[in-house]
C-alpha atoms as a PDB file:
ATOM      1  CA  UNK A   1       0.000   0.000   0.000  1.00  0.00           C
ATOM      2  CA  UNK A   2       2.670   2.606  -1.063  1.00  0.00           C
ATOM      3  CA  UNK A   3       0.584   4.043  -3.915  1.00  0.00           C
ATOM      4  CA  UNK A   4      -0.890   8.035  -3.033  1.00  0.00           C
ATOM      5  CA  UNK A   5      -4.257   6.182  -3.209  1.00  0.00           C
ATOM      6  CA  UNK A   6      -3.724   3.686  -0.904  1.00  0.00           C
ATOM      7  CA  UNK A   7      -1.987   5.688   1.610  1.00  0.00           C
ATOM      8  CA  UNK A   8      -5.020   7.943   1.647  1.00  0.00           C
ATOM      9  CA  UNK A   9      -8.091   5.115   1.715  1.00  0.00           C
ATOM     10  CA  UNK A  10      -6.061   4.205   4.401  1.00  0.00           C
ATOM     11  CA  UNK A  11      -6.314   7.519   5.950  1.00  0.00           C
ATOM     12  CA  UNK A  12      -9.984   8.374   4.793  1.00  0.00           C
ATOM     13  CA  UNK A  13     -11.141   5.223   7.209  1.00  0.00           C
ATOM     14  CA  UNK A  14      -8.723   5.957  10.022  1.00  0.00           C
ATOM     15  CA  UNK A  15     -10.771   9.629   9.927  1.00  0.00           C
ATOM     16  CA  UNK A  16     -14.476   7.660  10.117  1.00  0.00           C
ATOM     17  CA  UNK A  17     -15.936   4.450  11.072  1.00  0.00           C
ATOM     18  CA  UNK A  18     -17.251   3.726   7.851  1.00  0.00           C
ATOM     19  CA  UNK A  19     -14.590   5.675   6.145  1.00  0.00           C
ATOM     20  CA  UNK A  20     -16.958   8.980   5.136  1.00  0.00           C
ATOM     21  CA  UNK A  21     -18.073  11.468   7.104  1.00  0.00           C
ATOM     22  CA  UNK A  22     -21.631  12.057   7.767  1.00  0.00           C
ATOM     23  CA  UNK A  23     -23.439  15.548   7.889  1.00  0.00           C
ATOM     24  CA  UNK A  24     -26.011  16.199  10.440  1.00  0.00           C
ATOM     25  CA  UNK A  25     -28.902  17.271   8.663  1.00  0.00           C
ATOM     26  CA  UNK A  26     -31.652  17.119  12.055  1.00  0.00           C
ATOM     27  CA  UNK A  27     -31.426  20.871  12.061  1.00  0.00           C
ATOM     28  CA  UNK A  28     -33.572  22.595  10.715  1.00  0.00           C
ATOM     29  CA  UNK A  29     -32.572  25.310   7.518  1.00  0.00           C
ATOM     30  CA  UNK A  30     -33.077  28.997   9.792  1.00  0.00           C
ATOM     31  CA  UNK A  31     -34.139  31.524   6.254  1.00  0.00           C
ATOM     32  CA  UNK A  32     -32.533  34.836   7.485  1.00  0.00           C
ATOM     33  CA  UNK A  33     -32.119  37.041   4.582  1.00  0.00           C
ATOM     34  CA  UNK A  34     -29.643  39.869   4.559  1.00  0.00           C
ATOM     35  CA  UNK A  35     -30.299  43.366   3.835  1.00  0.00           C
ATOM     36  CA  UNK A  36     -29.466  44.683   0.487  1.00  0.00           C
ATOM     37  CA  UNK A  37     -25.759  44.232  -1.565  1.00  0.00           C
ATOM     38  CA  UNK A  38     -24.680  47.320  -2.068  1.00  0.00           C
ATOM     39  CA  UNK A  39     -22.277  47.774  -4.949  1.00  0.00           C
ATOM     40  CA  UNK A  40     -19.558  49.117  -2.713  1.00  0.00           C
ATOM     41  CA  UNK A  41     -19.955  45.530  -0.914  1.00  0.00           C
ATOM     42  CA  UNK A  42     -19.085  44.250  -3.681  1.00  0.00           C
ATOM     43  CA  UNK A  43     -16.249  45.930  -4.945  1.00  0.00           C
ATOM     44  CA  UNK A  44     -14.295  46.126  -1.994  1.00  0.00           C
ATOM     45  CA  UNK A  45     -15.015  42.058  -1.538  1.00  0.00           C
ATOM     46  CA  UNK A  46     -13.603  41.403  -5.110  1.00  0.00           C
ATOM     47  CA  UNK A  47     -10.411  43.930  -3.995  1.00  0.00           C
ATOM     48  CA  UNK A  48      -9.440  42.215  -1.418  1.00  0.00           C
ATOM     49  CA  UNK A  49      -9.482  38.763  -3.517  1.00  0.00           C
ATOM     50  CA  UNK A  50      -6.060  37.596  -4.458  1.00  0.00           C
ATOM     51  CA  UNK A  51      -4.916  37.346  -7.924  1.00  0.00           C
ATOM     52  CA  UNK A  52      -1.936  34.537  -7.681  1.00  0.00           C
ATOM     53  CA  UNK A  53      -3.905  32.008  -6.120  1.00  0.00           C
ATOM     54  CA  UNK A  54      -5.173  28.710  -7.699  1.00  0.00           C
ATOM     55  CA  UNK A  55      -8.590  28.280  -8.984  1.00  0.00           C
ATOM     56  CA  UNK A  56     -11.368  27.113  -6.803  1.00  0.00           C
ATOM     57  CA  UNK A  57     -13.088  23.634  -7.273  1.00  0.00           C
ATOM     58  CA  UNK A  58     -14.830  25.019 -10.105  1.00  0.00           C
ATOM     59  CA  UNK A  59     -11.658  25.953 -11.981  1.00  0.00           C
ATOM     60  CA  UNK A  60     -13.081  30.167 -12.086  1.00  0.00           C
ATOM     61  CA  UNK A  61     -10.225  32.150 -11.218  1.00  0.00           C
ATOM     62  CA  UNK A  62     -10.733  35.635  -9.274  1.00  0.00           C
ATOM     63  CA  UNK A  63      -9.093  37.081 -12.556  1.00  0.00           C
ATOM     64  CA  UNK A  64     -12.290  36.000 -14.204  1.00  0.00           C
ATOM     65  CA  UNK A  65     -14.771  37.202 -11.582  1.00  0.00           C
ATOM     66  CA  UNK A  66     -13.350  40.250 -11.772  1.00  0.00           C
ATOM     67  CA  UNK A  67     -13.710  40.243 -15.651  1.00  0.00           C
ATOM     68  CA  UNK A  68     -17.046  39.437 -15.548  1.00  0.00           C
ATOM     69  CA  UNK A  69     -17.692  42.454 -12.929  1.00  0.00           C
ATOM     70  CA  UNK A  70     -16.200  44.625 -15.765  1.00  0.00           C
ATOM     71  CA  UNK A  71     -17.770  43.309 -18.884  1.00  0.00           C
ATOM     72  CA  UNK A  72     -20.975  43.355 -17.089  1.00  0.00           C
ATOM     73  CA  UNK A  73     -21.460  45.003 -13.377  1.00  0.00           C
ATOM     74  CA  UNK A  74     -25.364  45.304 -13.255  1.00  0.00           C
ATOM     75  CA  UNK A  75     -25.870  41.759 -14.663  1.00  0.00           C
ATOM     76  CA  UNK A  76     -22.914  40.412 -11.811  1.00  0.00           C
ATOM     77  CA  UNK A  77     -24.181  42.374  -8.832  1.00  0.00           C
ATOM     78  CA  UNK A  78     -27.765  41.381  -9.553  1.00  0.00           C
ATOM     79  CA  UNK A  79     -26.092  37.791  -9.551  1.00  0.00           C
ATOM     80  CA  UNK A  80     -24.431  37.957  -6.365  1.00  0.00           C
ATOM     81  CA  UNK A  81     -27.386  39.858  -4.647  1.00  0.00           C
ATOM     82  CA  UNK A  82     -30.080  36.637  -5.982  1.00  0.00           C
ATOM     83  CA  UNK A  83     -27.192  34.160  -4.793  1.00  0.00           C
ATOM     84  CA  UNK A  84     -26.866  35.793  -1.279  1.00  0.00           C
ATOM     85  CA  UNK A  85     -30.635  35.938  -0.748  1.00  0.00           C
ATOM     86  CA  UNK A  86     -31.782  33.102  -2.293  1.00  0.00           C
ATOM     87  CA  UNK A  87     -30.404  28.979  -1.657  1.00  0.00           C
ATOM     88  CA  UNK A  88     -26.266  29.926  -2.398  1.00  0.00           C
ATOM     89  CA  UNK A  89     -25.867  26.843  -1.022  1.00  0.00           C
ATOM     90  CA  UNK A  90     -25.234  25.429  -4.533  1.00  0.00           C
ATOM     91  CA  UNK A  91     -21.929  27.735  -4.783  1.00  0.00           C
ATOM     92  CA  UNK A  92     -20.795  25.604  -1.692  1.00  0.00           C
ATOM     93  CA  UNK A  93     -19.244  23.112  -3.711  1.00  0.00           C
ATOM     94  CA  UNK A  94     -16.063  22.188  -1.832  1.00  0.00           C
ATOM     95  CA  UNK A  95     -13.823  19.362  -2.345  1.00  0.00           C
ATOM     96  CA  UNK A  96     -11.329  17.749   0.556  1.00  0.00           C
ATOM     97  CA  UNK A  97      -8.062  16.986  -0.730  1.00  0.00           C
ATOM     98  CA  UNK A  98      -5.260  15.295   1.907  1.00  0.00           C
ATOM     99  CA  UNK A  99      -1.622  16.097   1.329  1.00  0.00           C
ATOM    100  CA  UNK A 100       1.336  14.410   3.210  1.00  0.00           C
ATOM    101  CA  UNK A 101       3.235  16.769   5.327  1.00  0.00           C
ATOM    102  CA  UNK A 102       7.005  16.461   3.947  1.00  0.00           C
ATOM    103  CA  UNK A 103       8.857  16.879   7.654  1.00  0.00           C
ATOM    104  CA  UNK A 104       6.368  13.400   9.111  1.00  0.00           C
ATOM    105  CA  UNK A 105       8.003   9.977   8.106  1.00  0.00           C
ATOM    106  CA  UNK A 106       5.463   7.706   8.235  1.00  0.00           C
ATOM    107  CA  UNK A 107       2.412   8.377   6.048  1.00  0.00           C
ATOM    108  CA  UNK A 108       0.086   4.899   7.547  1.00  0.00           C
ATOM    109  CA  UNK A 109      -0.576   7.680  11.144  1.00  0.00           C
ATOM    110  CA  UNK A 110      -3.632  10.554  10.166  1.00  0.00           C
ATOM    111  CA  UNK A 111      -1.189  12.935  11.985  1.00  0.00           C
ATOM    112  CA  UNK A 112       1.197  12.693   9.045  1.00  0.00           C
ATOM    113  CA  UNK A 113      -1.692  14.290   6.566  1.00  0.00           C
ATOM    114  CA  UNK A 114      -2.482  17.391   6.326  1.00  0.00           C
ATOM    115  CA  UNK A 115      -6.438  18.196   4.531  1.00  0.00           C
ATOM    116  CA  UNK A 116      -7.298  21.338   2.839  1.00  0.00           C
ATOM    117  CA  UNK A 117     -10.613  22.092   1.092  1.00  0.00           C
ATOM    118  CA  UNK A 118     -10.930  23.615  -1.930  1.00  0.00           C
ATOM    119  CA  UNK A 119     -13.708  25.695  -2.389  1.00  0.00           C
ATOM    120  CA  UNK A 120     -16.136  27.388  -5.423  1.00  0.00           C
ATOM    121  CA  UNK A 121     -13.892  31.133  -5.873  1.00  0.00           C
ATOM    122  CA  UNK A 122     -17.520  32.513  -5.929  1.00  0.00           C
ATOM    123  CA  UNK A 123     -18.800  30.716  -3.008  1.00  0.00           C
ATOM    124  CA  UNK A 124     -15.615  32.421  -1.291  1.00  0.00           C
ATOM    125  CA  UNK A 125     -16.567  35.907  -2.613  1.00  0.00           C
ATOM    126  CA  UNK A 126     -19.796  35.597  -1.262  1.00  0.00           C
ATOM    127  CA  UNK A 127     -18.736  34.561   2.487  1.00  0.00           C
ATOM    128  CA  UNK A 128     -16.330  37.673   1.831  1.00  0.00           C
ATOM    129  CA  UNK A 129     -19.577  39.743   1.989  1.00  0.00           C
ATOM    130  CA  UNK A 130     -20.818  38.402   4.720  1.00  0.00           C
ATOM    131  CA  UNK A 131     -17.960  38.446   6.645  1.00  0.00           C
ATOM    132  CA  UNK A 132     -17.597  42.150   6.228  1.00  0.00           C
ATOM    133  CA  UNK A 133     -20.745  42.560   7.507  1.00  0.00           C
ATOM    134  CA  UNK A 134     -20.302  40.166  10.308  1.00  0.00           C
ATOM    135  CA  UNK A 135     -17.034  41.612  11.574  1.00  0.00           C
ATOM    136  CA  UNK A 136     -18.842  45.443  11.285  1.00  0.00           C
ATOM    137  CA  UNK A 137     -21.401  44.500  13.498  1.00  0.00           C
ATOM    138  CA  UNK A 138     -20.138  42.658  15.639  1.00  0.00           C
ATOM    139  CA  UNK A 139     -18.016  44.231  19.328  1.00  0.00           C
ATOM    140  CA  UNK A 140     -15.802  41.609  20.273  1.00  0.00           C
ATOM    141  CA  UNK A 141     -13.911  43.480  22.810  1.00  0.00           C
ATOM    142  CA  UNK A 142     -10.342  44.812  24.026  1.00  0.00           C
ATOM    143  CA  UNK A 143      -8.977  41.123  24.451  1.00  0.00           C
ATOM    144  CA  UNK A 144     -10.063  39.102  20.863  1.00  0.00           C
ATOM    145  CA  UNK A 145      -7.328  39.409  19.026  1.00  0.00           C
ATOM    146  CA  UNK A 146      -7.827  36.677  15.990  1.00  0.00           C
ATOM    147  CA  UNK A 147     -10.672  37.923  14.419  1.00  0.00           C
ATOM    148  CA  UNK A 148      -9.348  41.345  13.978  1.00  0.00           C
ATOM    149  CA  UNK A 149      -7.182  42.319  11.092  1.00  0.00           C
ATOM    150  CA  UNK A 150      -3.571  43.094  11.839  1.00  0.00           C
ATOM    151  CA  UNK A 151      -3.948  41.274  14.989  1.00  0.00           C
ATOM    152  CA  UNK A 152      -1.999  38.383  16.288  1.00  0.00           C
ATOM    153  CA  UNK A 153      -0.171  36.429  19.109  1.00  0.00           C
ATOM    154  CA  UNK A 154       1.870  38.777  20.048  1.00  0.00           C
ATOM    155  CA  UNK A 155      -1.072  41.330  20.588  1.00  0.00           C
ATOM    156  CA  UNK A 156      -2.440  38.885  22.566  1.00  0.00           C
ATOM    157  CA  UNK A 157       1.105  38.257  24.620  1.00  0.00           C
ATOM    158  CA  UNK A 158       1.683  42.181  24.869  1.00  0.00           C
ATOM    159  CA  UNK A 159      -1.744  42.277  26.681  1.00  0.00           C
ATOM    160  CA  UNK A 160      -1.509  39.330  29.030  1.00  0.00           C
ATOM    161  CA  UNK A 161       1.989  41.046  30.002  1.00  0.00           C
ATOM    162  CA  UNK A 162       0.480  44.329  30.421  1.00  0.00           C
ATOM    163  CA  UNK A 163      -1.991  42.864  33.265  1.00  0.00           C
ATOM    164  CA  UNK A 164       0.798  40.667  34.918  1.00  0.00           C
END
């Protein structure tokens, strides 16, 4: 079992019982529409979209989004506005991918994988929106430091020092 294939079924049913994981779907869908998409929203979610990274699961690039928001801005806010109100669940399209992690030497313990998820670039520009709006809204105090941009550790450290 030294084949990349293998190596991760081998993985895949260390993570489960039966090898695939399971979604709880016993709670119930809560419909809570946002207000209006402004076209600022918009813009300022596509500018802080990267250009150099890969494309999502559905092979669009953000170099393409932001064509399309060129070629055609009413017809691609209207878009994002009917995806954010109505089901966008079907921009959630996500794939799990596991990669080895080069410094572990034995690849048969989960510990030695690393998983990332790829996800839809449009389904990510969309969360963008909502995060903004999340993070305006929301007061999370003197002492949360990793939700706030430009924020870290040693933010964190500087404070606890400060009290001792």
């Amino acid at each position: 079992m030294t084949s990349h294939s293998g190596i991760s079924d081998l993985v895949v049913g260390q993570l489960g019982p039966t090898g695939s994981f399971s979604i709880d779907n016993s709670l119930p869908f809560v419909d809570c529409p946002l207000p209006y998409v402004h076209e600022e929203e918009i813009v300022a979610a596509l500018a802080l979209s990267p250009s150099d990274t890969s494309p999502g699961i559905d092979e669009v690039t953000y170099p393409f989004i932001w064509w399309l928001r060129k070629k055609w801005p009413d017809q691609f806010d209207d878009m994002v506005r009917r995806a954010i109100d109505s089901d966008h669940s079907r921009f959630h399209c996500a794939e799990a991918v596991l990669i080895p992690k080069a410094a572990e030497p034995r690849y048969d313990v989960v510990k030695s994988w690393r998983m990332i998820v790829l996800l839809s670039t449009f389904a990510k520009l969309l969360e963008r929106i909502i995060l903004r709006r999340l993070v305006m809204s929301l007061e999370l105090g003197e002492t949360q430091f990793g939700s706030w941009e430009k924020c870290d550790t040693h933010d964190a450290m500087a404070n606890v020092l400060e009290l001792l």
